[in-house]
C-alpha atoms as a PDB file:
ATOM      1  CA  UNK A   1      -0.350  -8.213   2.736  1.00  0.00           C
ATOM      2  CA  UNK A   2      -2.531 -10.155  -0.027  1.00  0.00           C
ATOM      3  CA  UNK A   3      -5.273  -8.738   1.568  1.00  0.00           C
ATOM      4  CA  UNK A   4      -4.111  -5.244   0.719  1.00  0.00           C
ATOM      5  CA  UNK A   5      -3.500  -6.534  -2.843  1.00  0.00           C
ATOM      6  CA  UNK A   6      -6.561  -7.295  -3.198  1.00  0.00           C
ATOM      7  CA  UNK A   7      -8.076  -4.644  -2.070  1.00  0.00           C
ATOM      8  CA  UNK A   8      -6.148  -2.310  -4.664  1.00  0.00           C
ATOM      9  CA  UNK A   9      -7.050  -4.933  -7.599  1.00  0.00           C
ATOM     10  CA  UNK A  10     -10.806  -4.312  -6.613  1.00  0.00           C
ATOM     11  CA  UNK A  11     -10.469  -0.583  -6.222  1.00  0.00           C
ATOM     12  CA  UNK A  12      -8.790  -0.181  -9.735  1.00  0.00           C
ATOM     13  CA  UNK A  13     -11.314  -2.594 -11.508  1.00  0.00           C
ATOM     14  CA  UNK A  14     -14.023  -0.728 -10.012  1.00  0.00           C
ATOM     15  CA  UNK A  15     -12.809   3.223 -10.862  1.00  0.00           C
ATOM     16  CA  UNK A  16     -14.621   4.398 -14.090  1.00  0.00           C
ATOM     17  CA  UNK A  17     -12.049   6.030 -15.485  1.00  0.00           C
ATOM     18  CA  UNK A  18      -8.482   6.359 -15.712  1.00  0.00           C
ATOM     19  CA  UNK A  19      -8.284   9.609 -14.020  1.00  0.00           C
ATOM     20  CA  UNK A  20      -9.970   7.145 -10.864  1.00  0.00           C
ATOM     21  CA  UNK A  21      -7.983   3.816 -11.630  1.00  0.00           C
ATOM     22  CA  UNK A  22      -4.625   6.262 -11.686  1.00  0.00           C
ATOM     23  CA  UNK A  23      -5.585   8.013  -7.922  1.00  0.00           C
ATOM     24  CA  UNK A  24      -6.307   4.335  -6.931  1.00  0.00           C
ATOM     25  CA  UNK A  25      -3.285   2.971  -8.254  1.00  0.00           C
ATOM     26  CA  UNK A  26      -1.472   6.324  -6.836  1.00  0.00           C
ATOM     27  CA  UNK A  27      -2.807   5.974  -3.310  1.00  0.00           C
ATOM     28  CA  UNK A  28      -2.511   1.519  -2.505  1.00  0.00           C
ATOM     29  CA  UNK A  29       1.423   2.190  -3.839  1.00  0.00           C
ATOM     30  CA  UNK A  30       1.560   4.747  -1.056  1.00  0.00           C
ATOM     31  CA  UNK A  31      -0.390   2.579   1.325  1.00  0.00           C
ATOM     32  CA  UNK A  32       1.779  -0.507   0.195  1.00  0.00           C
ATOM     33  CA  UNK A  33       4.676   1.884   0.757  1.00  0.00           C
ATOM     34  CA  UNK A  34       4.200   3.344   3.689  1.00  0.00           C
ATOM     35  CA  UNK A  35       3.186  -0.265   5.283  1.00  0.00           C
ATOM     36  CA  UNK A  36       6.421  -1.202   4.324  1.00  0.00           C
ATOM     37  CA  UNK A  37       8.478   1.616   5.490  1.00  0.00           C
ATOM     38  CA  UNK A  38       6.586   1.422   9.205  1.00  0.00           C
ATOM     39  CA  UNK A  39       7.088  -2.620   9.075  1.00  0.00           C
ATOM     40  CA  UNK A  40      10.870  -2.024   8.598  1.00  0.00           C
ATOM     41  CA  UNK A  41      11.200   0.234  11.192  1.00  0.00           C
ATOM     42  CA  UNK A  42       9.968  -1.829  14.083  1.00  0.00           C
ATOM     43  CA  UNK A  43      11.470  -4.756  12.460  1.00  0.00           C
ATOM     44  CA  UNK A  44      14.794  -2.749  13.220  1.00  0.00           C
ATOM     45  CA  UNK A  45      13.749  -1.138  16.402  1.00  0.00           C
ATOM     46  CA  UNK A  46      12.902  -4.664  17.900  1.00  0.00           C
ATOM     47  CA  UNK A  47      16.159  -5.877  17.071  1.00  0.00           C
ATOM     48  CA  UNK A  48      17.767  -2.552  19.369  1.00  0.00           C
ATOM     49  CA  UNK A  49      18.896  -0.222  16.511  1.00  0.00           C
ATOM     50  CA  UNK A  50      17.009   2.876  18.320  1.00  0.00           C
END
């Protein structure tokens, strides 16, 4: 997970302009999200709510 931080905090620092640093900040919230989402659900399907 601080990997993925990481990742994004390079990504933004790096885009040129804000039009860039905005997509980049658009896309690792999605990423983040989506990790999330897909971590909850087989957290819950491991513990038998299928």
């Amino acid at each position: 997970m601080r990997l993925l931080v990481r990742a994004w905090v390079i990504d933004v620092k790096n885009a040129q302009t804000t039009t860039q640093r905005t997509k980049a900040m658009i896309g690792a919230a999605m990423n983040f999200g989506g990790a999330f989402a897909s971590g909850a659900i087989d957290h819950l399907n491991m513990k038998g709510f299928k």
